[in-house]
Protein backbone atom coordinates (compact mmCIF):
# COMPACT_ATOMS: atom_id res chain seq x y z
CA UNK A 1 24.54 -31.89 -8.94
CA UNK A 2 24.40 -34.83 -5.60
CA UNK A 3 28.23 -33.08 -4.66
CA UNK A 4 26.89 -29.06 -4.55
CA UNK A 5 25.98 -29.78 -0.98
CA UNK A 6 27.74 -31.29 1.50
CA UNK A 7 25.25 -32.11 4.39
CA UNK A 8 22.28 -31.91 2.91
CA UNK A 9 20.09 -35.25 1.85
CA UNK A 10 19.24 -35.46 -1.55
CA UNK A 11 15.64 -37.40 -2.90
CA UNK A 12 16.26 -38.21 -6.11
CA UNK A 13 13.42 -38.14 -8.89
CA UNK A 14 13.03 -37.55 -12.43
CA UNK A 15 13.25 -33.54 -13.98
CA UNK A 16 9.24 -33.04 -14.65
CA UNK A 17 10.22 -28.98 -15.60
CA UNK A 18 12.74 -26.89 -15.51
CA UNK A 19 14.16 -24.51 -12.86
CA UNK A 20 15.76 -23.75 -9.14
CA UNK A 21 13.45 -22.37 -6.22
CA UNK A 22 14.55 -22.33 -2.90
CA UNK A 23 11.36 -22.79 0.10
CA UNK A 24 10.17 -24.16 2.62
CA UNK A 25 8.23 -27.57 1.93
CA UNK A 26 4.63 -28.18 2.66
CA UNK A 27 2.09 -30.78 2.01
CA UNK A 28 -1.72 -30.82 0.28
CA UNK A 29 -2.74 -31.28 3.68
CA UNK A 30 -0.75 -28.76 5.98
CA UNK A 31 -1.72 -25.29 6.42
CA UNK A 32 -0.02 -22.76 4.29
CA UNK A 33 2.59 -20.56 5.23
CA UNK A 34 1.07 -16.77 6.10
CA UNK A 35 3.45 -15.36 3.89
CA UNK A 36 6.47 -16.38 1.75
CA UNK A 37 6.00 -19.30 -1.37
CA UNK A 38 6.30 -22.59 -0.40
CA UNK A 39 7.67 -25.95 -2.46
CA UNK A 40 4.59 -28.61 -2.61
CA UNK A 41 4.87 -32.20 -1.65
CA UNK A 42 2.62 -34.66 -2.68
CA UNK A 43 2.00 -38.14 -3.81
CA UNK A 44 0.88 -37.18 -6.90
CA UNK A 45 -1.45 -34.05 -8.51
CA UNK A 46 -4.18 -34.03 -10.90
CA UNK A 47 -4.00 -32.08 -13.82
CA UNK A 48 -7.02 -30.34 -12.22
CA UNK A 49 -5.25 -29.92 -8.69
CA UNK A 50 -2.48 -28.23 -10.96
CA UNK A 51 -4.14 -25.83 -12.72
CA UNK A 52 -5.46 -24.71 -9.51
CA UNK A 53 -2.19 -23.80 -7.84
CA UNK A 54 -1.94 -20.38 -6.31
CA UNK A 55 1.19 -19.10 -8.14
CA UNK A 56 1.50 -16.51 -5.60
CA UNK A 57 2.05 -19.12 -2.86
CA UNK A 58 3.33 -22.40 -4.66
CA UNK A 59 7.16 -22.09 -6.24
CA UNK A 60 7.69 -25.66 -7.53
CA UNK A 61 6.54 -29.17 -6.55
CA UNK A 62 7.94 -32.72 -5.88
CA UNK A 63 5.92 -35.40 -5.76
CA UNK A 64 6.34 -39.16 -4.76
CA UNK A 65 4.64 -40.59 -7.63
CA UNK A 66 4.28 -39.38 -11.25
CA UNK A 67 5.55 -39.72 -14.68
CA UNK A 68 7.63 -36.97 -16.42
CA UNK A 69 5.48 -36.64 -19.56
CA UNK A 70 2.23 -36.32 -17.44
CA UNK A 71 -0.66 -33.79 -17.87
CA UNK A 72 -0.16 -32.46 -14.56
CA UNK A 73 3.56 -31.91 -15.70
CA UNK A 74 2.14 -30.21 -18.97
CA UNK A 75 -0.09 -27.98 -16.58
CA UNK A 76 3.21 -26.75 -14.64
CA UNK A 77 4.91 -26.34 -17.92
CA UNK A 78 2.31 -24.01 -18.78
CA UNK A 79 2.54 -22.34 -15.38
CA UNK A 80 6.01 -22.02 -15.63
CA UNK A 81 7.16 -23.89 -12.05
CA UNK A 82 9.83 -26.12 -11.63
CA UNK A 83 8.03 -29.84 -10.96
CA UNK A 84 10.32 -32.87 -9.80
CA UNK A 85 8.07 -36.34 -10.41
CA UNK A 86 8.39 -39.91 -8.92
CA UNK A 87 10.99 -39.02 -6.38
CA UNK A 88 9.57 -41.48 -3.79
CA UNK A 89 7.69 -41.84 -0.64
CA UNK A 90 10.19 -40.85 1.86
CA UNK A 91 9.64 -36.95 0.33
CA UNK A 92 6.34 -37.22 2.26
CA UNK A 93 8.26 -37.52 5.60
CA UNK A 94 9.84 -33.80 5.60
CA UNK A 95 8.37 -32.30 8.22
CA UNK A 96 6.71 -29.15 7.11
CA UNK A 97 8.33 -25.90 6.65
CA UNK A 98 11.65 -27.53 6.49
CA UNK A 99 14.37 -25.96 3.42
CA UNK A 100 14.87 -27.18 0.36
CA UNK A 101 16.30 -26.62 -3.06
CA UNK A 102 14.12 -28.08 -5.67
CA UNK A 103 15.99 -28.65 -8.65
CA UNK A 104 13.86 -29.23 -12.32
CA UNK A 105 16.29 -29.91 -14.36
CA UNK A 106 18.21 -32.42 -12.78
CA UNK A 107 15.00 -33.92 -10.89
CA UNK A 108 16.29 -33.60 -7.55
CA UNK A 109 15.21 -32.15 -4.16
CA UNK A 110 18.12 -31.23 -1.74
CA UNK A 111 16.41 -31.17 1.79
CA UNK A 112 16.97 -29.59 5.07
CA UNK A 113 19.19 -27.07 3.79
CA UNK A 114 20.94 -25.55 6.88
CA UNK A 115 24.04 -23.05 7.26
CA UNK A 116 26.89 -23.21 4.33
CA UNK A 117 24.59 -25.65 2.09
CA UNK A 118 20.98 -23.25 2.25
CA UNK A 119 23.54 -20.39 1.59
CA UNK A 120 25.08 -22.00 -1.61
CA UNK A 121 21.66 -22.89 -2.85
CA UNK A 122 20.38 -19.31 -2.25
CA UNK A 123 23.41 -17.85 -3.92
CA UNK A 124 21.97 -20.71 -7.06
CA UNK A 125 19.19 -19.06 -7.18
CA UNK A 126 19.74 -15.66 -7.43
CA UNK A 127 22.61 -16.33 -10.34
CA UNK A 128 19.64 -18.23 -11.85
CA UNK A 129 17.33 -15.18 -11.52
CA UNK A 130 20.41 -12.76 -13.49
CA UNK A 131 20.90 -15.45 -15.95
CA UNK A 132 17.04 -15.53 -16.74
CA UNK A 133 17.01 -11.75 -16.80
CA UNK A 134 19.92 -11.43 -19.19
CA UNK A 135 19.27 -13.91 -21.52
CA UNK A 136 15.10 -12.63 -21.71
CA UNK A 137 16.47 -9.40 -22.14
CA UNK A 138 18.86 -10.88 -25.21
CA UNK A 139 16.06 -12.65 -27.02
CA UNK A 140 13.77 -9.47 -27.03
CA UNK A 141 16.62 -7.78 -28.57
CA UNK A 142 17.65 -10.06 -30.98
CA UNK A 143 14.00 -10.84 -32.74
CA UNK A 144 13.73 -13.84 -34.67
CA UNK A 145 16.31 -16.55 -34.22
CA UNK A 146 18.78 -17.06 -36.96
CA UNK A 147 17.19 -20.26 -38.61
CA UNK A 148 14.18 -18.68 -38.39
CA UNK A 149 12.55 -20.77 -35.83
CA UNK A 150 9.28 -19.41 -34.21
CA UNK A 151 8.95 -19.80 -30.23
CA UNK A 152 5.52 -19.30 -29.20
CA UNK A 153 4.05 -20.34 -25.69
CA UNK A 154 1.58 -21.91 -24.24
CA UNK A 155 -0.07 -20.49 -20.67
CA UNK A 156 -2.98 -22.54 -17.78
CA UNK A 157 -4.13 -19.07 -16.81
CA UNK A 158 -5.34 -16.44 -18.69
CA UNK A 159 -3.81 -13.91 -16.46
CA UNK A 160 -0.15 -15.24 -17.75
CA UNK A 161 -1.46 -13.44 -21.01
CA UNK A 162 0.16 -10.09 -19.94
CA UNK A 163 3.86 -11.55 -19.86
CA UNK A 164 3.82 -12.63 -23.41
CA UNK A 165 5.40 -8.98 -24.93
CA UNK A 166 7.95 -9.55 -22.00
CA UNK A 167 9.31 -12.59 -23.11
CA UNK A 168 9.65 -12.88 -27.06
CA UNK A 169 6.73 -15.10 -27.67
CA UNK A 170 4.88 -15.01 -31.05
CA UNK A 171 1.51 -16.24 -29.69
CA UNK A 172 0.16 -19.12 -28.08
CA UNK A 173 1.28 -22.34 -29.82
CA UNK A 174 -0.74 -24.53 -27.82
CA UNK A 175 -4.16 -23.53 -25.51
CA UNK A 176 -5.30 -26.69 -23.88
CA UNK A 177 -8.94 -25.45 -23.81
CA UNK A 178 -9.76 -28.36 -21.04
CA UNK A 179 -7.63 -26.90 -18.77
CA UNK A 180 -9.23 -23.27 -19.24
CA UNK A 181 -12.39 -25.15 -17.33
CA UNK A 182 -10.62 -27.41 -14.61
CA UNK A 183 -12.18 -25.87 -11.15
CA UNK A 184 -15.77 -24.79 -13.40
CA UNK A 185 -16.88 -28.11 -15.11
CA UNK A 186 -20.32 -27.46 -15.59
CA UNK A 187 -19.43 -25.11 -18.30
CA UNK A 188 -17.43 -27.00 -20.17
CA UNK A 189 -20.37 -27.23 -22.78
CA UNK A 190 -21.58 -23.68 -22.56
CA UNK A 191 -20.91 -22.16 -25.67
CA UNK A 192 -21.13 -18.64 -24.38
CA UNK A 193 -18.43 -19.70 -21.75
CA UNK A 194 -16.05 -20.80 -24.10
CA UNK A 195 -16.40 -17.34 -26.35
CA UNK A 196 -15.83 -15.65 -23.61
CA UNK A 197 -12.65 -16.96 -22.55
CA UNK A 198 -11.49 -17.21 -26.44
CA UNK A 199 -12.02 -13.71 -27.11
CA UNK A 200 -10.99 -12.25 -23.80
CA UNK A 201 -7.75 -14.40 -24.26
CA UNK A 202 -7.57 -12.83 -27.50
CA UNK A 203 -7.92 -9.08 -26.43
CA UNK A 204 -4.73 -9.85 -23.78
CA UNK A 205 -2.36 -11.39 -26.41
CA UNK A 206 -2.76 -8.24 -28.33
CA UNK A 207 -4.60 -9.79 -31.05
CA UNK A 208 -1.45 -12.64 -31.64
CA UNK A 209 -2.72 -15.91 -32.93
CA UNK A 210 -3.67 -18.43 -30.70
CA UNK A 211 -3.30 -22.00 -31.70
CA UNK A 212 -6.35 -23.55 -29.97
CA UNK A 213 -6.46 -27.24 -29.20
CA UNK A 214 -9.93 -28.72 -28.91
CA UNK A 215 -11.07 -30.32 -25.66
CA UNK A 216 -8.86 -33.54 -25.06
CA UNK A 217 -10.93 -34.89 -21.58
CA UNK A 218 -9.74 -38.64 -20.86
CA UNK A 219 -6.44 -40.22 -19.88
CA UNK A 220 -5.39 -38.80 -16.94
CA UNK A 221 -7.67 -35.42 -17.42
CA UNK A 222 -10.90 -36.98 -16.51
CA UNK A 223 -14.42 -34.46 -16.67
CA UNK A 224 -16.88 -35.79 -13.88
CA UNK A 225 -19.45 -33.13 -14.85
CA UNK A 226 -19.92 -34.89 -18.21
CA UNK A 227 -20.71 -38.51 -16.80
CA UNK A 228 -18.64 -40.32 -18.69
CA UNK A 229 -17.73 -44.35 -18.35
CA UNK A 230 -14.79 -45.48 -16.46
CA UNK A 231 -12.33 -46.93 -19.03
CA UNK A 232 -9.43 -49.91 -18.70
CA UNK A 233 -7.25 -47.90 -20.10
CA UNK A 234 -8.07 -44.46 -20.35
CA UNK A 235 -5.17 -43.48 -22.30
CA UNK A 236 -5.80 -45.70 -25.16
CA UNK A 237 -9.44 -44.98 -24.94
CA UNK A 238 -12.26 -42.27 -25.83
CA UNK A 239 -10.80 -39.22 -25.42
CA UNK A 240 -9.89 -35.94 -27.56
CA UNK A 241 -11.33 -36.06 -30.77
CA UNK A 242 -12.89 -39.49 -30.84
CA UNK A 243 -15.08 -38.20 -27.37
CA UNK A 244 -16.33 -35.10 -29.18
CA UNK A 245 -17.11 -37.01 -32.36
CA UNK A 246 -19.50 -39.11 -30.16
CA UNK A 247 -21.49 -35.92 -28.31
CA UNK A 248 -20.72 -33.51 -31.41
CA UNK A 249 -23.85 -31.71 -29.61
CA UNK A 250 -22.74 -31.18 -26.47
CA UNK A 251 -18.93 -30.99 -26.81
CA UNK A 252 -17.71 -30.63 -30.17
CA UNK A 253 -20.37 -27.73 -32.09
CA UNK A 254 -20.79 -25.16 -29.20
CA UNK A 255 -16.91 -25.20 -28.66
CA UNK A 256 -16.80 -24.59 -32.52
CA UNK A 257 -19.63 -21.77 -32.69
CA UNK A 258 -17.49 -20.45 -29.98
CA UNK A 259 -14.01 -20.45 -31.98
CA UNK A 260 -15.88 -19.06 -34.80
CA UNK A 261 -17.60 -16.45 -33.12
CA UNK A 262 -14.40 -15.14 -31.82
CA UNK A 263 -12.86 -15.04 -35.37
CA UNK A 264 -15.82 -13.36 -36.45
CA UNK A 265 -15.05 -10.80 -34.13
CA UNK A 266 -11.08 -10.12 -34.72
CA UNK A 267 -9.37 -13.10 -32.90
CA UNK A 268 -6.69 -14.94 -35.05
CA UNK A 269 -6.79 -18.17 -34.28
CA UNK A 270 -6.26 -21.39 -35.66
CA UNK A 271 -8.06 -24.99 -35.12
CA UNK A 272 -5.95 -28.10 -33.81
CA UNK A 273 -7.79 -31.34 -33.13
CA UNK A 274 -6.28 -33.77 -30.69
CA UNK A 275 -5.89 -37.70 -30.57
CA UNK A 276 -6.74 -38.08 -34.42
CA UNK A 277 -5.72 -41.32 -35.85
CA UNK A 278 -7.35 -41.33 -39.26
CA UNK A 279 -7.45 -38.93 -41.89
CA UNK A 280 -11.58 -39.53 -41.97
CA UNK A 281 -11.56 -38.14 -38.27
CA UNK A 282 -10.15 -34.91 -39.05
CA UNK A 283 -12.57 -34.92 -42.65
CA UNK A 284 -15.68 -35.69 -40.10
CA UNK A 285 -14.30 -32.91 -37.64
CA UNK A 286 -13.37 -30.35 -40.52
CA UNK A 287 -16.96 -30.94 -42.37
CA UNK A 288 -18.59 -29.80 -38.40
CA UNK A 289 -16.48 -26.95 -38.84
CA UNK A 290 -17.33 -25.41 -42.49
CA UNK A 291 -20.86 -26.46 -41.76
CA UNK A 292 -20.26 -23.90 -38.34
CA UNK A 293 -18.52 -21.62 -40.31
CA UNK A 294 -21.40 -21.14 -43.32
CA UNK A 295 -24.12 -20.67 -40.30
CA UNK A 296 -21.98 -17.90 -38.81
CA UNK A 297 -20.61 -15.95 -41.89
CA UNK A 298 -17.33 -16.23 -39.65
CA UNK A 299 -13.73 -16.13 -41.67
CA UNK A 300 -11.87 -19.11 -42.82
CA UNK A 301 -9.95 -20.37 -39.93
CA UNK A 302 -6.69 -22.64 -40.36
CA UNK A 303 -7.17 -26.12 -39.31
CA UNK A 304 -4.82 -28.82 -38.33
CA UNK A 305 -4.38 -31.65 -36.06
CA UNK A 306 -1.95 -32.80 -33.45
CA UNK A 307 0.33 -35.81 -34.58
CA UNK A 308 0.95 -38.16 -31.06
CA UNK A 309 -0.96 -40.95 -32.61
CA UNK A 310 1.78 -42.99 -34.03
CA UNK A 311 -0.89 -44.15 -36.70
CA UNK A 312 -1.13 -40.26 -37.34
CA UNK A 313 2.68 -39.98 -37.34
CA UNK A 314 3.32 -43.00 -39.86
CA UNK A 315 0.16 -41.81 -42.63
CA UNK A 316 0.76 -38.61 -42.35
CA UNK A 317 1.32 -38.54 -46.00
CA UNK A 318 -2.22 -38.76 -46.01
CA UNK A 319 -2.95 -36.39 -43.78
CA UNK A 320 -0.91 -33.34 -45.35
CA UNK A 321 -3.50 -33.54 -48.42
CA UNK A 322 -5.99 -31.95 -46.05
CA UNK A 323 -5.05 -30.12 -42.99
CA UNK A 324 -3.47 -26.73 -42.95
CA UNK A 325 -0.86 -27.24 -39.89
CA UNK A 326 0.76 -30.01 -37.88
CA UNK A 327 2.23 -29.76 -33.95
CA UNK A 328 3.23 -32.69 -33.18
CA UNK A 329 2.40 -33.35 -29.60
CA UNK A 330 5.57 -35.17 -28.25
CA UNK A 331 4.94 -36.33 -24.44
CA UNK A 332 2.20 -38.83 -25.85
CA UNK A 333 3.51 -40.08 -28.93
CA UNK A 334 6.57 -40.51 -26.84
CA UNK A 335 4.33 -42.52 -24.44
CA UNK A 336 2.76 -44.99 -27.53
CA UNK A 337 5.75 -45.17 -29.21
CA UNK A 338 7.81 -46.63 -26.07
CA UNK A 339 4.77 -47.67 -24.46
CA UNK A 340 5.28 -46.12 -21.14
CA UNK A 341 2.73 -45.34 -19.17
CA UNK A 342 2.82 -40.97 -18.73
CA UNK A 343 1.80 -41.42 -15.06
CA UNK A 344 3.16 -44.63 -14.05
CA UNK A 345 6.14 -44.10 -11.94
CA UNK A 346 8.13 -47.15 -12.30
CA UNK A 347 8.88 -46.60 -15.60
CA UNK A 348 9.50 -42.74 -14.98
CA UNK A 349 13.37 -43.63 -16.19
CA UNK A 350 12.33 -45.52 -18.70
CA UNK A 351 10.42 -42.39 -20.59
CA UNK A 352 13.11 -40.75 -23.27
CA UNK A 353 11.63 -38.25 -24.93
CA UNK A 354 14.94 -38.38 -27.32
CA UNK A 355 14.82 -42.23 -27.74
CA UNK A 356 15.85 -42.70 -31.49
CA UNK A 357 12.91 -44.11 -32.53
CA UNK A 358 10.75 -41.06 -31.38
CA UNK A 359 13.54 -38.76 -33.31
CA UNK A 360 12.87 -41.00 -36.32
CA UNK A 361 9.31 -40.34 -35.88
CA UNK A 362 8.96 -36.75 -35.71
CA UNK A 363 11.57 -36.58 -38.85
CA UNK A 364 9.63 -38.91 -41.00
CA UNK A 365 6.78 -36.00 -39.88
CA UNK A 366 8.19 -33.43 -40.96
CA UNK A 367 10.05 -34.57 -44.19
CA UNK A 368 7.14 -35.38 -45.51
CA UNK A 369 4.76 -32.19 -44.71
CA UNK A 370 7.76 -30.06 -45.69
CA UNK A 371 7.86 -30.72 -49.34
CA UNK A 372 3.68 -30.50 -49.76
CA UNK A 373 3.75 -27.34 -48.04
CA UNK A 374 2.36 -27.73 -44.45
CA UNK A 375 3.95 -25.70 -41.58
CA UNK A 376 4.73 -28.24 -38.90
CA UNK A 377 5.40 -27.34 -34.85
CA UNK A 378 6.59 -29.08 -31.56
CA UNK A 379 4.83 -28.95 -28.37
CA UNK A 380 5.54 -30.59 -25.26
CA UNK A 381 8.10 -30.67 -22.47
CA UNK A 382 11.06 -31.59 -25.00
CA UNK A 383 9.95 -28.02 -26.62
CA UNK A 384 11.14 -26.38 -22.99
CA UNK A 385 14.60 -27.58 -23.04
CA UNK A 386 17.21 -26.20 -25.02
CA UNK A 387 18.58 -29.52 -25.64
CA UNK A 388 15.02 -30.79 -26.87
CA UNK A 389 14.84 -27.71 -28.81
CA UNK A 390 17.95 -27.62 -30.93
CA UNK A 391 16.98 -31.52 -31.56
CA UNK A 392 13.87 -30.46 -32.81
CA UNK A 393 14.61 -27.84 -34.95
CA UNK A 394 17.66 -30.05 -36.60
CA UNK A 395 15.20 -32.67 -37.46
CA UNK A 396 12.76 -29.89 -39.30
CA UNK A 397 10.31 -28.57 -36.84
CA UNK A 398 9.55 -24.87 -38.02
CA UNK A 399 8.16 -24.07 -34.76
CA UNK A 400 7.95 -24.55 -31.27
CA UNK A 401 5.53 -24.14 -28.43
CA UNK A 402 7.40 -23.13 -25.46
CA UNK A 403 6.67 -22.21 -21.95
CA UNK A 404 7.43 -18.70 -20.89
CA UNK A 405 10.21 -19.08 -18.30
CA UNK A 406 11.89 -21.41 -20.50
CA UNK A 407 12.05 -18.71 -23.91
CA UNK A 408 15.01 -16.90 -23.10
CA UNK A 409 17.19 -20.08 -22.64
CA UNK A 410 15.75 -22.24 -25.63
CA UNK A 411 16.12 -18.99 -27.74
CA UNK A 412 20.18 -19.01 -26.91
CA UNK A 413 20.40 -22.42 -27.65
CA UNK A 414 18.76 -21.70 -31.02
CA UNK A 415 20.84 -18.51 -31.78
CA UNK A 416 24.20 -21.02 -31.91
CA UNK A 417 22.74 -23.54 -34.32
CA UNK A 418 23.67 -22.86 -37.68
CA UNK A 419 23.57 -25.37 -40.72
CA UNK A 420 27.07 -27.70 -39.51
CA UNK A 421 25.52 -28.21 -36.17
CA UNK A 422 21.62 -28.95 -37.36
CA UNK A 423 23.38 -31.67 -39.67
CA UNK A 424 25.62 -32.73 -36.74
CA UNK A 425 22.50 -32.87 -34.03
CA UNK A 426 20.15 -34.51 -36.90
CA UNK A 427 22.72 -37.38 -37.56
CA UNK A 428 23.45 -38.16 -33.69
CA UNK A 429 19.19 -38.13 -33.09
CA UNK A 430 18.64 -40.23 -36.31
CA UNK A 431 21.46 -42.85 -35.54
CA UNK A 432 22.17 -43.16 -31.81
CA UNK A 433 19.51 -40.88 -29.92
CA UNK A 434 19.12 -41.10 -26.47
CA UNK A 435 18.84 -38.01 -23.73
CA UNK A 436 21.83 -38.73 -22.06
CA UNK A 437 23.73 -39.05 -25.29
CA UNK A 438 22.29 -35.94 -26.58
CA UNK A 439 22.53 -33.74 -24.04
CA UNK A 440 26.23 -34.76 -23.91
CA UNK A 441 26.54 -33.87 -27.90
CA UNK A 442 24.51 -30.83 -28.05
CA UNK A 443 25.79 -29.02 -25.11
CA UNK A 444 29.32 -29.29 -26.15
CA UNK A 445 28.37 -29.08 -29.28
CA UNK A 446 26.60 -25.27 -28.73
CA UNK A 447 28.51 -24.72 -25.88
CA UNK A 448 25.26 -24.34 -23.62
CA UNK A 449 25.63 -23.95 -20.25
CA UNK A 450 23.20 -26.13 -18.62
């Protein structure tokens, strides 16, 4: 994409989500435009900063820092805006207001657009915006896809709720509860708070099912309401279920009264617990649960947990005698598999999602909870891409948690893979692997126009 303009200077990062927006740029700390959306640039955002972005005002961000499988990249996955990460300092020397094109899936932002270039990148954009409409308007009319894949979504705010019949979504794969209290901390451990938002969440979706994740505060989602100790290494520390196995009282039980409460009264949901590593976490978390259930009189809820522990990943053979479910949760088992820091952007480039030995990974996963009978999913920015989609599906993913904007185009990719190319794709991820590589092979491969 460098040769679509020819006097324009391009900042080259890596794709954190996918899409095209054409705006004006502005920074965290100049004013806002009056009117009109505006690109962000920053030196980095928190997950928190994220989840708080005015969607009426902010199109897309770049920032200077970053790592492509971040939480704040998760957030604006579940917002549905194009992100471009570690694209470098000198992005925080545009002068306000000044064009740009930011580009998501190739990671790029094309500045000072001006004359023939700002025209071509307008014209981009609105071929993007008939593209999106055709091919949403495709997937609602075609149902299910062919091999019987479900796409469901995942959403930051529950206002996104309403555009779920709009865009062929079965439910909500994945609700990152933390993020539902980023801006309101101090009620994190209300119990009331959580119902609330659990049921009203559920009223909006129409009564789908909602896949809800339990709390996963550390890494690079820290909670300062709940006081908790600085870590070396946050990532690899006490956070998801291993936190809320330590306060059970204050984290782990009212969020589960909560989840029950709203069965009890009509939601369909289902349980997922995050950063498990041995099958006597989820036992511990799962006995809190029936023990929550009995006091309640609430229906049986499915529970499951997310595989991105590669401990998780490599006993899951243990692990399918118990649960009901698996999503496996590929931005951080990418991250401990390759051991690449999420949010370190030096090794941005060095982050493959589609590296062979994550491929191998999620296969092992899901040839072994195939045959014993447990539905396994995909979350996770590879999810979004149609590329990362066929892959998953070809190496026996049943499901896949998708972000809204991105439906329509995973859904075509999906439509063109029949049993040939799923053997094809699974052979190339098992053997050579790689995104370059596989991009190459599936998009000729489905003929996707990327």
């Amino acid at each position: 994409m460098d040769q679509l303009f020819e006097n324009t200077a391009t900042h080259r990062g890596v794709s954190g989500t996918r899409g095209w927006v054409v705006a004006p740029v502005h920074g965290l700390n100049n004013p806002a435009p009056r009117q009109g959306r505006y690109i962000l640039v920053a030196n980095d955002l928190t997950p928190a900063d994220t989840a708080a972005l005015d969607l009426d005002l902010v199109a897309g961000f770049c920032t200077a820092d970053g790592g492509p499988t971040s939480h704040t990249v998760q957030v604006a996955h579940g917002l549905g805006i194009p992100a471009v990460v570690a694209a470098g300092p000198a992005v925080l020397e545009l002068p306000p207001g000044t064009v740009c094109a930011l580009d998501g899936n190739a990671g790029l932002l094309h500045a000072a657009l001006e004359g023939p270039d700002l025209q071509k990148a307008i014209d981009r954009e609105d071929e993007q915006a008939v593209q999106d409409r055709v091919r949403r308007e495709t997937a609602l009319a075609a149902g299910p896809t062919p091999g019987g894949v479900v796409l469901s979504t995942t959403l930051v705010k529950p206002v996104q709720a309403a555009e779920l019949p709009r865009n062929a979504a079965a439910g909500i794969g994945l609700l990152a509860t933390e993020l539902l209290f980023f801006g309101r901390e101090h009620e994190i451990t209300d119990e009331d708070a959580h119902y609330r938002a659990y049921l009203d969440l559920s009223r909006a979706v129409r009564g789908a099912e909602i896949t809800v994740r339990t709390l996963d505060i550390g890494g690079d989602k820290p909670m300062p309401a709940l006081g908790l100790s600085q870590e070396d290494n946050s990532f690899l520390g006490v956070r998801g279920l291993r936190l809320a196995l330590r306060r059970p009282q204050d984290l782990l039980i009212p969020q589960l009264r909560a989840l029950y409460r709203a069965a009890a009264d009509g939601a369909r949901l289902r349980i997922m617990f995050p950063m498990v590593t041995t099958v006597e976490e989820f036992t511990q978390a799962a006995a809190h649960a029936e023990d929550v259930r009995l006091q309640l009189a609430a229906p049986k809820v499915p529970l499951g947990v997310m595989v991105e522990v590669p401990a998780c990943a490599l006993a899951v053979d243990r692990f399918v005698e118990h649960v009901d479910f698996l999503s496996i949760g590929t931005n951080d088992l990418t991250q401990y598999l390759l051991a690449t820091s999420r949010t370190n952007p030096a090794l941005a480039r060095d982050t493959d999602p589609l590296h062979v030995a994550v491929n191998r990974t999620i296969a092992h996963v899901a040839d072994t909870a195939g045959p014993a009978g447990v539905p396994i999913s995909a979350c996770g920015g590879l999810a979004a891409s149609p590329v990362g989609a066929a892959v998953l599906a070809s190496l026996g993913a049943g499901s896949l948690t998708v972000t809204l904007p991105a439906i329509p185009a995973v859904h075509e990719a999906l439509t063109r893979l029949d049993h040939d190319a799923r053997q094809s794709i699974r052979h190339e991820a098992l053997t050579t692997g790689g995104t370059g590589h596989l991009t190459e092979h599936v998009t000729t491969l489905l003929g996707l126009g990327l």
